[in-house]
Every structure is written in C-alpha cells, then in structure tokens.
N, C-alpha and C. Protein backbone atom coordinates (compact mmCIF):
# COMPACT_ATOMS: atom_id res chain seq x y z
N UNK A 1 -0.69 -48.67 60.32
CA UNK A 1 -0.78 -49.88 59.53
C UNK A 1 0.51 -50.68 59.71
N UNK A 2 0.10 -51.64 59.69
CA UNK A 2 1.80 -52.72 59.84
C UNK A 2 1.85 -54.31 59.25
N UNK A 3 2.74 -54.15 58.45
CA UNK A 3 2.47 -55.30 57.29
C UNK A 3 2.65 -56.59 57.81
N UNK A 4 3.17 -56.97 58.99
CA UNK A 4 2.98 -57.92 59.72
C UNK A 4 1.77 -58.66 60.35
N UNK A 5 0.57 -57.91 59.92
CA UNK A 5 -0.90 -58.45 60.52
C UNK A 5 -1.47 -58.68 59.11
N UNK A 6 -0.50 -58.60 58.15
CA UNK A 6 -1.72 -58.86 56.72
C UNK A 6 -1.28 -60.38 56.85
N UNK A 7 -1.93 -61.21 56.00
CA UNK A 7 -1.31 -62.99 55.39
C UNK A 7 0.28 -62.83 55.38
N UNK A 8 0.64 -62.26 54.43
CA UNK A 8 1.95 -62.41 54.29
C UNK A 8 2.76 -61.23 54.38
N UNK A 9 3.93 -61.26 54.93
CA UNK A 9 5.66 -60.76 55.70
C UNK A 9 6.22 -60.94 54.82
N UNK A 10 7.04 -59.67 54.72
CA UNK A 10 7.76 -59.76 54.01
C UNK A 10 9.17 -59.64 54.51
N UNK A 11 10.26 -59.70 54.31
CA UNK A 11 11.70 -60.11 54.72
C UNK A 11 12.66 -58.56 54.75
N UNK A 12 13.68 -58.37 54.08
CA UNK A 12 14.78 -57.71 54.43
C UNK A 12 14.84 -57.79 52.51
N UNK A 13 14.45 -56.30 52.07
CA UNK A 13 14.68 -56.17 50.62
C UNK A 13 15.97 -55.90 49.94
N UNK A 14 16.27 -55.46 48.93
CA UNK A 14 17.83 -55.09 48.40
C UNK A 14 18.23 -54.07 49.06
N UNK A 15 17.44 -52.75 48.92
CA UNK A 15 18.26 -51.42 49.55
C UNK A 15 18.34 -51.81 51.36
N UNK A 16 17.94 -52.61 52.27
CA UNK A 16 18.28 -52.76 53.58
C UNK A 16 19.49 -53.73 53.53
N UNK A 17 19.42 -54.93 52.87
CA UNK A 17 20.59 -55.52 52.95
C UNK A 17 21.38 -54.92 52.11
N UNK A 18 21.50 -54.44 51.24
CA UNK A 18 22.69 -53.22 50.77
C UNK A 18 23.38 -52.93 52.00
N UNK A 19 22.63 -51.72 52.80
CA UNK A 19 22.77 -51.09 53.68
C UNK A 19 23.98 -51.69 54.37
N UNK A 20 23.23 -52.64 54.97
CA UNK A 20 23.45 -53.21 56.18
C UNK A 20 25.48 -54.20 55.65
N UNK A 21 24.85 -54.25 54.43
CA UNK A 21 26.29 -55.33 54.28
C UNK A 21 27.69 -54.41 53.68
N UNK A 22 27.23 -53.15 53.45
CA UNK A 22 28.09 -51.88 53.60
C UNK A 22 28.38 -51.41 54.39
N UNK A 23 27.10 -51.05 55.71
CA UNK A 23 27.80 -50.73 56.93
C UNK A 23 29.03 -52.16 57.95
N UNK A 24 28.58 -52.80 57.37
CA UNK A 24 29.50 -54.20 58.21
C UNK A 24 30.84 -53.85 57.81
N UNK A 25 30.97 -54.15 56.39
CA UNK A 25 32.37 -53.94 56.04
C UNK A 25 32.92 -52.64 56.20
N UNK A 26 32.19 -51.24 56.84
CA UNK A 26 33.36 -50.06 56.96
C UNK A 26 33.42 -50.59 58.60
N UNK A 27 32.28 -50.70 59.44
CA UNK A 27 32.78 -51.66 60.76
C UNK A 27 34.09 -52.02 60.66
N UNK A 28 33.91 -53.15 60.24
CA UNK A 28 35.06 -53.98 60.30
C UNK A 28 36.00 -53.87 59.28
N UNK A 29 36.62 -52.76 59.08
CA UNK A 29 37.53 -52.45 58.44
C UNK A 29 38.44 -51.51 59.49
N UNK A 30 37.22 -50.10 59.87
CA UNK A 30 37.71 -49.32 60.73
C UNK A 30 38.29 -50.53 62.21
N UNK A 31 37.41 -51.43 62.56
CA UNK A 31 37.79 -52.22 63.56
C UNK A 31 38.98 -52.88 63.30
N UNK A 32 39.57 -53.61 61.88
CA UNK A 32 40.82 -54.01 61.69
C UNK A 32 41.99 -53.00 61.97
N UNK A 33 41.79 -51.51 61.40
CA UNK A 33 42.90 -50.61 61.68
C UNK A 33 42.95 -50.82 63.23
N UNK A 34 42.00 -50.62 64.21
CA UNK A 34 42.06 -50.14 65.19
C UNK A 34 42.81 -51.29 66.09
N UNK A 35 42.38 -52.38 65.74
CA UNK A 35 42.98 -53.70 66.30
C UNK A 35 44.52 -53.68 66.01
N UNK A 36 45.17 -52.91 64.26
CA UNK A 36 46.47 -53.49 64.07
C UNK A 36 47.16 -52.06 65.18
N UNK A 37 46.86 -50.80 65.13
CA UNK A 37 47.16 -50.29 66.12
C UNK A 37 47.63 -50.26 67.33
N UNK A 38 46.53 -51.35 67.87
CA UNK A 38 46.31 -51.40 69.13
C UNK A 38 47.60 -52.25 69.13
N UNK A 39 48.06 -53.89 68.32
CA UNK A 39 48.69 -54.31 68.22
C UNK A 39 50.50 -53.41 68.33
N UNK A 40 50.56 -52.96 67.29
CA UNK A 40 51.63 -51.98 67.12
C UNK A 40 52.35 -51.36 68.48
N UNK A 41 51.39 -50.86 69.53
CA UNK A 41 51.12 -49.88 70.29
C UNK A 41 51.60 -50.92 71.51
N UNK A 42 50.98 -52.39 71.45
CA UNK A 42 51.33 -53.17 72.49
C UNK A 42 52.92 -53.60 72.26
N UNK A 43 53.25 -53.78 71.28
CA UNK A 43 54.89 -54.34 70.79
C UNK A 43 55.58 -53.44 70.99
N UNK A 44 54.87 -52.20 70.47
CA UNK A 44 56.39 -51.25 70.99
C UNK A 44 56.52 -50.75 72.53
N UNK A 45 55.55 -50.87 73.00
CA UNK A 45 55.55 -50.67 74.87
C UNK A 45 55.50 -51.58 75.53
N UNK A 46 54.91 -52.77 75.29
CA UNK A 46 55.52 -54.15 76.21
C UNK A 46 55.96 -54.87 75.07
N UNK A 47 57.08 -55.98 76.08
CA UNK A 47 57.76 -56.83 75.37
C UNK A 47 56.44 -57.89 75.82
N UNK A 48 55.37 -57.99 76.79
CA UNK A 48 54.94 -59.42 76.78
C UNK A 48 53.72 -59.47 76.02
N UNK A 49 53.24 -60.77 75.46
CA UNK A 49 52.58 -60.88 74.24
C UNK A 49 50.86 -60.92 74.48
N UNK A 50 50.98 -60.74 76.23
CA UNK A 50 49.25 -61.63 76.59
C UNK A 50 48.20 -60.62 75.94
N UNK A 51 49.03 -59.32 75.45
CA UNK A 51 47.27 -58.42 74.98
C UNK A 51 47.35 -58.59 73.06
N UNK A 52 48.44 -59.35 72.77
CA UNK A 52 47.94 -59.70 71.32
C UNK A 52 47.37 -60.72 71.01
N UNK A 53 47.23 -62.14 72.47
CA UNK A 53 46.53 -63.36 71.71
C UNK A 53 44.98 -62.52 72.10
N UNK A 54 44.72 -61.73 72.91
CA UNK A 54 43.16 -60.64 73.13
C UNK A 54 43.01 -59.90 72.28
N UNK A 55 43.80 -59.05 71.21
CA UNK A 55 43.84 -58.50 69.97
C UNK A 55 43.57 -59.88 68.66
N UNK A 56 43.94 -60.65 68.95
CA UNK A 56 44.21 -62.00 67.97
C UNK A 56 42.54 -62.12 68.08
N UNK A 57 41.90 -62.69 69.43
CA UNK A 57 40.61 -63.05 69.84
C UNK A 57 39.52 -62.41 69.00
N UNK A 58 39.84 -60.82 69.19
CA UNK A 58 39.11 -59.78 69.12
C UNK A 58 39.02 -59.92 67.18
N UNK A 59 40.25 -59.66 66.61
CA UNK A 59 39.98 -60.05 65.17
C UNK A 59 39.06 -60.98 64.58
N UNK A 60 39.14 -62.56 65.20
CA UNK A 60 38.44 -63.25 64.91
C UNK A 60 36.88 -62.99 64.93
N UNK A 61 36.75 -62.33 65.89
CA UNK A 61 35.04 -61.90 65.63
C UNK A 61 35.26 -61.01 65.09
N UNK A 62 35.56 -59.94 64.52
CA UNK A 62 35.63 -59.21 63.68
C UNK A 62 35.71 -59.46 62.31
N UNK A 63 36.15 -60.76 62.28
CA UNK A 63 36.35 -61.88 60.62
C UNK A 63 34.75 -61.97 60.19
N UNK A 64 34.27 -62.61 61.34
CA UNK A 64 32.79 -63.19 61.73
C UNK A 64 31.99 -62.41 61.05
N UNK A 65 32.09 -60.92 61.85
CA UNK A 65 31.28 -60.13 61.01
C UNK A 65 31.66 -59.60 60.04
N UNK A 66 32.37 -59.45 59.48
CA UNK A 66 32.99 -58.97 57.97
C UNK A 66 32.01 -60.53 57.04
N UNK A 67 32.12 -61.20 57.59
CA UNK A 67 31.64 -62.54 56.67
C UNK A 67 30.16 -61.75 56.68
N UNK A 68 30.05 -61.55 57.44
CA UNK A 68 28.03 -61.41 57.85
C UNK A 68 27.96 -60.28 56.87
N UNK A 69 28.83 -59.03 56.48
CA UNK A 69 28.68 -58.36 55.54
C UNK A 69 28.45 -58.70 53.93
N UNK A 70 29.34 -59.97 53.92
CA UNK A 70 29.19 -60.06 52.55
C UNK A 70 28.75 -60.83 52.22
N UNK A 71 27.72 -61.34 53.46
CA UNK A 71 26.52 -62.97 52.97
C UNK A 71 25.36 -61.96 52.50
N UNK A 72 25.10 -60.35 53.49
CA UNK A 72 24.44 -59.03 53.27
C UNK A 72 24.45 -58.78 51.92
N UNK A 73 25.69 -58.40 51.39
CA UNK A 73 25.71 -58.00 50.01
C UNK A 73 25.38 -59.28 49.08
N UNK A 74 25.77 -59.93 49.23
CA UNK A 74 25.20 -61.18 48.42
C UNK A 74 23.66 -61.42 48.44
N UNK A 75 23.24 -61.81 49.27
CA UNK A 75 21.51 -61.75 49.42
C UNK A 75 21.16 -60.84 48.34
N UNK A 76 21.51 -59.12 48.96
CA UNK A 76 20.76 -58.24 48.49
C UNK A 76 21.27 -58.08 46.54
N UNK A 77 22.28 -58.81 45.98
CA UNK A 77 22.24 -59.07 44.80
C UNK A 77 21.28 -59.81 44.03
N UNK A 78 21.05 -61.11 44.99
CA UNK A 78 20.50 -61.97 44.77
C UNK A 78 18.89 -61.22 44.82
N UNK A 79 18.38 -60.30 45.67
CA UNK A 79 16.91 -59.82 45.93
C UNK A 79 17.19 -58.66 45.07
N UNK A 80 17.70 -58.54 43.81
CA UNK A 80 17.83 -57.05 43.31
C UNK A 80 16.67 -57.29 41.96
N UNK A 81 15.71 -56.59 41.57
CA UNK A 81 15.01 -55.97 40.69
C UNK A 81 15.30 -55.49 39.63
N UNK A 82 14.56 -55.60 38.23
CA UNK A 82 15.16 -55.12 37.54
C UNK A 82 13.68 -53.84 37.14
N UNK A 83 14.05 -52.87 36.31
CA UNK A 83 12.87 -51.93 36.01
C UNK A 83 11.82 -52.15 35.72
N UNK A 84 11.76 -53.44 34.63
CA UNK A 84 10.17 -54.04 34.35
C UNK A 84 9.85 -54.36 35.40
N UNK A 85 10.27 -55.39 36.21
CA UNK A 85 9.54 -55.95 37.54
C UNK A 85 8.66 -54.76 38.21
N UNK A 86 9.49 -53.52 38.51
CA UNK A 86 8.89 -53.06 39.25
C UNK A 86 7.74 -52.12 38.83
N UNK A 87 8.07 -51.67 37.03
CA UNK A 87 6.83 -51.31 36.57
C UNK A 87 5.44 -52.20 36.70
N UNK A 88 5.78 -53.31 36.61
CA UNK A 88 4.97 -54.52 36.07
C UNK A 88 4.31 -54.58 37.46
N UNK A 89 4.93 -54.85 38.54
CA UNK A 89 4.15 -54.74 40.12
C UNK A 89 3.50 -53.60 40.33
N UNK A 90 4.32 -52.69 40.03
CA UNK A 90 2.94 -50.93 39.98
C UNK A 90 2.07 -51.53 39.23
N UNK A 91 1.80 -51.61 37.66
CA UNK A 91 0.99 -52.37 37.21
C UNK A 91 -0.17 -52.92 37.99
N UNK A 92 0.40 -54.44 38.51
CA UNK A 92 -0.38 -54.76 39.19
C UNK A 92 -1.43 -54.34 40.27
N UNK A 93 -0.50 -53.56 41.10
CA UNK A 93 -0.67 -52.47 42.23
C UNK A 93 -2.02 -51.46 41.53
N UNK A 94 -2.03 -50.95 41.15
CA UNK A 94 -2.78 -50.03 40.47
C UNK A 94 -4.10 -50.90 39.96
N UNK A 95 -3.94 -52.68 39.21
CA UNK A 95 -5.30 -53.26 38.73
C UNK A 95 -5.54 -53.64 39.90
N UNK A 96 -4.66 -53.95 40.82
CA UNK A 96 -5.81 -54.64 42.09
C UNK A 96 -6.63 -53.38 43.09
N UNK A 97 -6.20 -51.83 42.68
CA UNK A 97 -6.76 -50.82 43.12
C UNK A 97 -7.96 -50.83 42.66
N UNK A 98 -7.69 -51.23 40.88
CA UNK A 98 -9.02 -50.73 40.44
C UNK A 98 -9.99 -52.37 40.46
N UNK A 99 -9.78 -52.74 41.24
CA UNK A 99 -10.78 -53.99 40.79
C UNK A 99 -10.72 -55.31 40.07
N UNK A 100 -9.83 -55.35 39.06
CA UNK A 100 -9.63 -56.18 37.94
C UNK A 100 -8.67 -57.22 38.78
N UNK A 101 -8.35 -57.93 40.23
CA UNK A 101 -8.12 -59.35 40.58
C UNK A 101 -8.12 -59.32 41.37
N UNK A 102 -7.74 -60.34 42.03
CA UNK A 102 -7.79 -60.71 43.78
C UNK A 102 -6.46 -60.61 44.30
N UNK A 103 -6.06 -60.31 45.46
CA UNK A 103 -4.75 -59.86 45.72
C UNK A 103 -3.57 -61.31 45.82
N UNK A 104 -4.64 -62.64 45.81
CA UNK A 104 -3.30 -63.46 45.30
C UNK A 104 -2.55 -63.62 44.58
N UNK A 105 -3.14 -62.49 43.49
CA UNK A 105 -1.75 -62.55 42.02
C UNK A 105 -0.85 -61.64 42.27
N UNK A 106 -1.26 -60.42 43.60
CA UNK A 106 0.02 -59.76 43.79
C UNK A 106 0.67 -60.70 45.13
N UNK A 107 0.25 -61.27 45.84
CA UNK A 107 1.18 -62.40 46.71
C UNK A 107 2.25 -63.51 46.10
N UNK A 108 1.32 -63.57 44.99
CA UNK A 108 2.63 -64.23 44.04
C UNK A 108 3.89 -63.49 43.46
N UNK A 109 3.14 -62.50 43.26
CA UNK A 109 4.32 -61.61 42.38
C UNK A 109 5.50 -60.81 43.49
N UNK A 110 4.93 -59.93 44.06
CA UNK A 110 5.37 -58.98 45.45
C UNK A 110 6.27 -59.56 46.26
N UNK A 111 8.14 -59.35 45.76
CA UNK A 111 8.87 -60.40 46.46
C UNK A 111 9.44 -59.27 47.29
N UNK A 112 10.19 -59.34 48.31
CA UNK A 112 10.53 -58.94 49.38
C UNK A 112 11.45 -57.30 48.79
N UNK A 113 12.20 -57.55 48.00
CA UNK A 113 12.65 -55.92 47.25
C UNK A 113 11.21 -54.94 47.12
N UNK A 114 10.50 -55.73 46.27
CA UNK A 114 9.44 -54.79 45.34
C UNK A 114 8.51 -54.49 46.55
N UNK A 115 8.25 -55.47 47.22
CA UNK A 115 7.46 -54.79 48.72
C UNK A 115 8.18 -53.33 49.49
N UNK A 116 9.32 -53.61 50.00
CA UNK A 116 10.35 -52.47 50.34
C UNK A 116 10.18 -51.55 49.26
N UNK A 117 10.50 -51.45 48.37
CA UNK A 117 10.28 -50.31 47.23
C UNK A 117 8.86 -49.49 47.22
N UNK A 118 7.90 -50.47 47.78
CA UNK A 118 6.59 -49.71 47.63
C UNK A 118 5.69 -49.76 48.93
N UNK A 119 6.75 -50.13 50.05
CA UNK A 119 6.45 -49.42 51.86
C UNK A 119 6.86 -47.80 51.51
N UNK A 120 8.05 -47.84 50.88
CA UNK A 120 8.31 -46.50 50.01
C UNK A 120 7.61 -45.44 49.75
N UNK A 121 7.16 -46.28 48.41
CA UNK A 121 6.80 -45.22 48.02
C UNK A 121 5.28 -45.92 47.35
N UNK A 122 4.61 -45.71 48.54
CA UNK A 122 3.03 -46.32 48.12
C UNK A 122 2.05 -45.81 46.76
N UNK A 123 1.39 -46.67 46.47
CA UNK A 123 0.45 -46.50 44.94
C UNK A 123 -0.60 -45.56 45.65
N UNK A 124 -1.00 -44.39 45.62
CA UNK A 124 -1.88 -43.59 46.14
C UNK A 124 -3.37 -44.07 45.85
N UNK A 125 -4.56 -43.97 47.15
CA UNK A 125 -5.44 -44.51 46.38
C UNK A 125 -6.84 -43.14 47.13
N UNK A 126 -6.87 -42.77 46.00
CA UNK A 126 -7.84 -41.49 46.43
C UNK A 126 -9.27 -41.93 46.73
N UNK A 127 -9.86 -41.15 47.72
CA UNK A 127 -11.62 -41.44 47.45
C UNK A 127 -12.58 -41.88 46.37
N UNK A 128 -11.92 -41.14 45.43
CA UNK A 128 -12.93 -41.25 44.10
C UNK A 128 -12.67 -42.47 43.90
N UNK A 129 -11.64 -43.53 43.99
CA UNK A 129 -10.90 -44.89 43.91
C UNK A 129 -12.10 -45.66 44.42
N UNK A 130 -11.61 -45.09 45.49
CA UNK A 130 -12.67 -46.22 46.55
C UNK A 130 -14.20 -46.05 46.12
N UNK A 131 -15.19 -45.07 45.74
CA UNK A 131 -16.01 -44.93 45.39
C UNK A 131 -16.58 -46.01 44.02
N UNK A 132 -15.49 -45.69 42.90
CA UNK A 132 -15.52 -46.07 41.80
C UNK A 132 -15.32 -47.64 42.02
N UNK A 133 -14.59 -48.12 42.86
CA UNK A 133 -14.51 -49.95 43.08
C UNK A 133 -15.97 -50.17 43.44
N UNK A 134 -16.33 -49.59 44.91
CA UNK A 134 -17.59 -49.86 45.23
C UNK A 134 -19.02 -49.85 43.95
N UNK A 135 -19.05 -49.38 43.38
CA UNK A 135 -19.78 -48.76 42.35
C UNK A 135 -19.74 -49.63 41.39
N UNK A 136 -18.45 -50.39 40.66
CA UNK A 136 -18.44 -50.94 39.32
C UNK A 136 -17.78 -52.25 39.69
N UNK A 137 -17.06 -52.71 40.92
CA UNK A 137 -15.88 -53.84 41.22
C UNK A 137 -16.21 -54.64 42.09
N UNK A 138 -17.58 -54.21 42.56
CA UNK A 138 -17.78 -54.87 44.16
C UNK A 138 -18.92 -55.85 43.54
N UNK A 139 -19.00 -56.83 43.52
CA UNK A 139 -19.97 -57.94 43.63
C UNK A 139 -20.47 -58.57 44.65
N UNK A 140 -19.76 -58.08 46.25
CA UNK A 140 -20.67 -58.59 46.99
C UNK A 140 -19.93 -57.79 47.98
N UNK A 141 -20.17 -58.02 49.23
CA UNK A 141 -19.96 -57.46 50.63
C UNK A 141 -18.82 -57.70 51.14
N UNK A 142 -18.23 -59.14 50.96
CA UNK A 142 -17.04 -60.07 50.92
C UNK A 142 -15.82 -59.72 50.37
N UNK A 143 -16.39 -59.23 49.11
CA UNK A 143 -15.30 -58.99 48.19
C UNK A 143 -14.83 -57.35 48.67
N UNK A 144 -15.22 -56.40 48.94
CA UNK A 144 -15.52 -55.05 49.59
C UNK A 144 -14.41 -55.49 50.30
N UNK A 145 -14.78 -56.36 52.02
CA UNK A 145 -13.86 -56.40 52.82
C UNK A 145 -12.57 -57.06 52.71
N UNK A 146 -12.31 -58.20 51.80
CA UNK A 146 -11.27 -58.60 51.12
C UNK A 146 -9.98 -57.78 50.93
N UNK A 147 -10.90 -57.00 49.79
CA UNK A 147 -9.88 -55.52 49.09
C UNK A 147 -9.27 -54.54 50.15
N UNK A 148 -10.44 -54.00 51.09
CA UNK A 148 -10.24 -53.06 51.92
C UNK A 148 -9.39 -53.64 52.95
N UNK A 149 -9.43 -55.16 53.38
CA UNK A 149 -8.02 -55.87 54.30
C UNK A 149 -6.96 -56.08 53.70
N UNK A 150 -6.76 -56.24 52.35
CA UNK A 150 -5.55 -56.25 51.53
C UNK A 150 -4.78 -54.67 51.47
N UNK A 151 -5.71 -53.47 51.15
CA UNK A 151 -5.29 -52.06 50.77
C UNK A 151 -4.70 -51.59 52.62
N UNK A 152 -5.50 -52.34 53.66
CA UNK A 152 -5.02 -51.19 54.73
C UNK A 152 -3.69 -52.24 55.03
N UNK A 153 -3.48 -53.07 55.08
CA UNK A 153 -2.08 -54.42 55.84
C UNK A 153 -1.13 -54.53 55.03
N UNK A 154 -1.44 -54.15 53.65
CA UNK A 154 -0.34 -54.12 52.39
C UNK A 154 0.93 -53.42 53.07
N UNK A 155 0.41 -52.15 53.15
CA UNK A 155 1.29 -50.99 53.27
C UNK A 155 2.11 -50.82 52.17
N UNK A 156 1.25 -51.34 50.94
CA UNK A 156 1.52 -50.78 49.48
C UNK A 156 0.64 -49.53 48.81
N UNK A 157 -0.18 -48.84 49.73
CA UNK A 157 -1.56 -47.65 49.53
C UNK A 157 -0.86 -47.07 50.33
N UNK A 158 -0.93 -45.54 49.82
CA UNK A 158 -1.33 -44.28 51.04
C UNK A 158 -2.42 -43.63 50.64
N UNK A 159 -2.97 -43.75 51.56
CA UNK A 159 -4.45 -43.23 51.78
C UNK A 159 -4.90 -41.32 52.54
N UNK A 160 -5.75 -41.02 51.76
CA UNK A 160 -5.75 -39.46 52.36
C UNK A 160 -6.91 -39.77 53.65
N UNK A 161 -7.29 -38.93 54.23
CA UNK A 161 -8.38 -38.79 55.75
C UNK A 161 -9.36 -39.64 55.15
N UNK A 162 -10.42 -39.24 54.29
CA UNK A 162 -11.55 -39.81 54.40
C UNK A 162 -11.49 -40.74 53.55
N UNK A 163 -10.57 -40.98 53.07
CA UNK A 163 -10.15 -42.79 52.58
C UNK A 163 -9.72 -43.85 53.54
N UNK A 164 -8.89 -43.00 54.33
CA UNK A 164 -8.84 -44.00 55.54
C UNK A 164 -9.58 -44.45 56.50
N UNK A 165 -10.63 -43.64 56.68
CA UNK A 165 -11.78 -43.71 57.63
C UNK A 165 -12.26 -45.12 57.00
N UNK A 166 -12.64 -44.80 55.87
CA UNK A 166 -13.93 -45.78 55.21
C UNK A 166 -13.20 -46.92 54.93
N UNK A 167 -11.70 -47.15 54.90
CA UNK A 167 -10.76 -48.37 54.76
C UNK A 167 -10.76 -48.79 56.28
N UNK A 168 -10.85 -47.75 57.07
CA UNK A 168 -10.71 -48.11 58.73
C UNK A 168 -11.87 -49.08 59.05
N UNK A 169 -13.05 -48.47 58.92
CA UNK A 169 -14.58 -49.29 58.98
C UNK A 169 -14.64 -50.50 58.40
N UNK A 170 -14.41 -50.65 57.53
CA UNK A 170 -14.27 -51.95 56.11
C UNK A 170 -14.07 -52.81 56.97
N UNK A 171 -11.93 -52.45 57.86
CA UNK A 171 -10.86 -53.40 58.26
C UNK A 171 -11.45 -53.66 59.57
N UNK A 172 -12.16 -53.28 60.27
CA UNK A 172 -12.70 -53.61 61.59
C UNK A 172 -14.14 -54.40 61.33
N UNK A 173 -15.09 -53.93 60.73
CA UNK A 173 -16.06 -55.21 60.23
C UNK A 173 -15.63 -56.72 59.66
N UNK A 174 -14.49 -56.21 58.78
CA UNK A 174 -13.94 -57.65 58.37
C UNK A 174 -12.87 -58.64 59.52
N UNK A 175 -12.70 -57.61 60.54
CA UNK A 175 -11.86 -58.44 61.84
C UNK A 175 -13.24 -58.85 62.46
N UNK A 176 -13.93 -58.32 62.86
CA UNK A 176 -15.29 -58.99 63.92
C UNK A 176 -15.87 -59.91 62.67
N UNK A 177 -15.86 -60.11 62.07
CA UNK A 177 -16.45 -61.33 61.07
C UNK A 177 -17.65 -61.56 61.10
N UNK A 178 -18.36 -60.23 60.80
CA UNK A 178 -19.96 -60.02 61.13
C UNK A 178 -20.65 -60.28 59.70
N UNK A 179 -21.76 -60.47 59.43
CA UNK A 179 -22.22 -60.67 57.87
C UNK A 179 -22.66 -59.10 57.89
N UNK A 180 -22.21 -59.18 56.41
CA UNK A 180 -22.71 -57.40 56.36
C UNK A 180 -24.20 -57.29 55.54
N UNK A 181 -24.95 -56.53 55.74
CA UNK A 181 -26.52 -56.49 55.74
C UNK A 181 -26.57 -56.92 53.61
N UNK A 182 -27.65 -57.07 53.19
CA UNK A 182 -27.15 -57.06 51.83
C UNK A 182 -27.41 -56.01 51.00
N UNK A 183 -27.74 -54.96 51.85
CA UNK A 183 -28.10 -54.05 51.00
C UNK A 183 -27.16 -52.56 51.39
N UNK A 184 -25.82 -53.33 51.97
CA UNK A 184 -24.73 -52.74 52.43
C UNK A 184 -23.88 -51.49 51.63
N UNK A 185 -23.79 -52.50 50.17
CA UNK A 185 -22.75 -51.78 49.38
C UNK A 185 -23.85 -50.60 48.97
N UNK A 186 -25.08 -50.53 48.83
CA UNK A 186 -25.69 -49.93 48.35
C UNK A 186 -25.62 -48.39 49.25
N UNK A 187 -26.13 -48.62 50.64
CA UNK A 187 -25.92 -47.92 51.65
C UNK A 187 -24.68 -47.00 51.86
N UNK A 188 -23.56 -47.62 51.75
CA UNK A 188 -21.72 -47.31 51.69
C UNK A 188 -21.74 -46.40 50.65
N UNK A 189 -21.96 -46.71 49.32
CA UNK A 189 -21.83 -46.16 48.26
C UNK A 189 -22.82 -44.40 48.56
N UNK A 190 -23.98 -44.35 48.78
CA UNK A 190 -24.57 -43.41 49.31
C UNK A 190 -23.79 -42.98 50.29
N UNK A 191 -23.61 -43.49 51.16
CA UNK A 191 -22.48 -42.26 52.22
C UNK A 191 -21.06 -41.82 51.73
N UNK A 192 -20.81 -42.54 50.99
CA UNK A 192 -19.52 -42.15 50.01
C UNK A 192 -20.22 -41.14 49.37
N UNK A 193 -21.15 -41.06 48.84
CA UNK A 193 -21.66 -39.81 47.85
C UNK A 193 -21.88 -38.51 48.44
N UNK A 194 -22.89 -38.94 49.47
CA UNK A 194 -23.16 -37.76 50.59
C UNK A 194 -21.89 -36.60 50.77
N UNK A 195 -20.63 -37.56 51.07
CA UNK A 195 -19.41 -36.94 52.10
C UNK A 195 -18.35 -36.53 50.88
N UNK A 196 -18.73 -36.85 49.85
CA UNK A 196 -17.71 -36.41 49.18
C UNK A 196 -17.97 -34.46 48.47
C-alpha cells in the first residue's frame, strides 16, 4: 500500500522533522570542531593562509546547513499535536471504519503529524469490521468501493489476510471503474459469511 496513490499526500510530520533538524545540528557541530581543527592544524604547520580561506568556504556551507536544521526544528514545532487531536483523529479513524461518514471529514482533519503517527501505528480493521459495514453501512455498491479505496491508500488500517484480500478485490474493481452488478453487496456479504 502507498499513500501516495490515495487523493491526498501527506508531507514530512513532527517526529521526521524532529529527526532530521537534530541530526543537522550534531552534523554541523561535529563539522564545526572538525573545520576549527583542521584550521589550528594548518596555522601551526604552515605559515601560508590558502587552506583557511577553503576551511573559511567549507564553514559557510556548513552555516547553510545548520540553518536547514533549525527551519527542521521549527516546522516540526509548528506540525506538533497535542493529545486530544490525536485521540479525536483515532476517533474519527475508528467512525469512518465503522460507517458513520465519508472520508472527507478525515481529509479535513488528518494533518501531516497525525497521518505519520498513524502510518505508525494503524487503527486495526478486522474481518468482522468489514462484514459488519457491508451488512449495516453500505447503501450501495459505490459507497462499498469508496470506503474500501480510502481503507487500502490511507495507510491509516492494518489489515489481517482475509481482510486484505476482500479490500484487494474492492480496490481493483473500483480502479477498472466497472458498475458493480446490483445485487453485489448481497452476494459479497454471503462470501464474507461462507469464509469466515
């Protein structure tokens, strides 16, 4: 599954730009020692100056990215979560499992942290799930493949074997853009029964 083929991408959440704007600054910190060193090392063994304006050079991009660290940490302040949010998106996560909306109220909500948080650590969605939508949530054939293209591209579900199968089937009928028979869900729901 890869969240790049659903509608919407999501970006670079708090814990990656954390990461990333922590690893910059021990970079370029360890790179400043190593540069004043190198410096040190050139003064006391040559008197001529041409490998410190190349030490001088070398700092300056090293400034560069020290900046890039802490535009990193900044972002990821700025993309930081607080506990309700992310209860409140499980929340959500969990009613759009069971049926109760359409996944544009989690496109609204689902900002680039709370997505990362729950590539994570996905809302589990068992067979009996899928059974029970089909059964009480499904009003038409449409709505079936909707859900089942939202649950497999999210990469907010982990799914066990024979949940994925029947999410697999769903996501490939709803890519060929075939009309599904109308007496479909009825059919589905019976082979869901059969196999379980």
């Amino acid at each position: 599954m890869n969240s790049s083929s659903y509608y919407k991408t999501y970006d670079k959440g708090y814990e990656e730009l954390r990461k990333e704007g922590i690893t910059r600054l021990i970079v370029t910190i360890f790179f400043y020692i190593l540069i004043i060193v190198c410096a040190l090392i050139v003064i006391y063994l040559d008197e001529e100056l041409d490998l410190l304006y190349i030490l001088g050079f070398l700092s300056l991009f090293n400034c560069i990215y020290f900046i890039g660290g802490i535009r990193s940490l900044r972002k990821a302040k700025k993309k930081s979560y607080e506990e309700y949010e992310l209860i409140y998106a499980r929340k959500l996560l969990i009613n759009f499992k069971q049926g109760l909306f359409q996944s544009d109220i989690l496109d609204d909500y689902i900002n680039d942290s709370l997505a990362e948080f729950f590539y994570k650590n996905p809302i589990i969605l068992k067979y009996d799930d899928l059974i029970l939508f089909i059964k009480y949530k499904t009003s038409s054939p449409k709505r079936l493949l909707d859900w089942a293209h939202y649950i497999w591209f999210s990469d907010f579900y982990s799914l066990d074997n024979k949940t994925e199968e029947v999410i697999k089937e769903l996501e490939e009928a709803y890519q060929a853009n075939l009309p599904l028979p109308v007496d479909y869900l009825e059919k589905t729901l019976e082979k869901l029964k059969v196999n379980k």
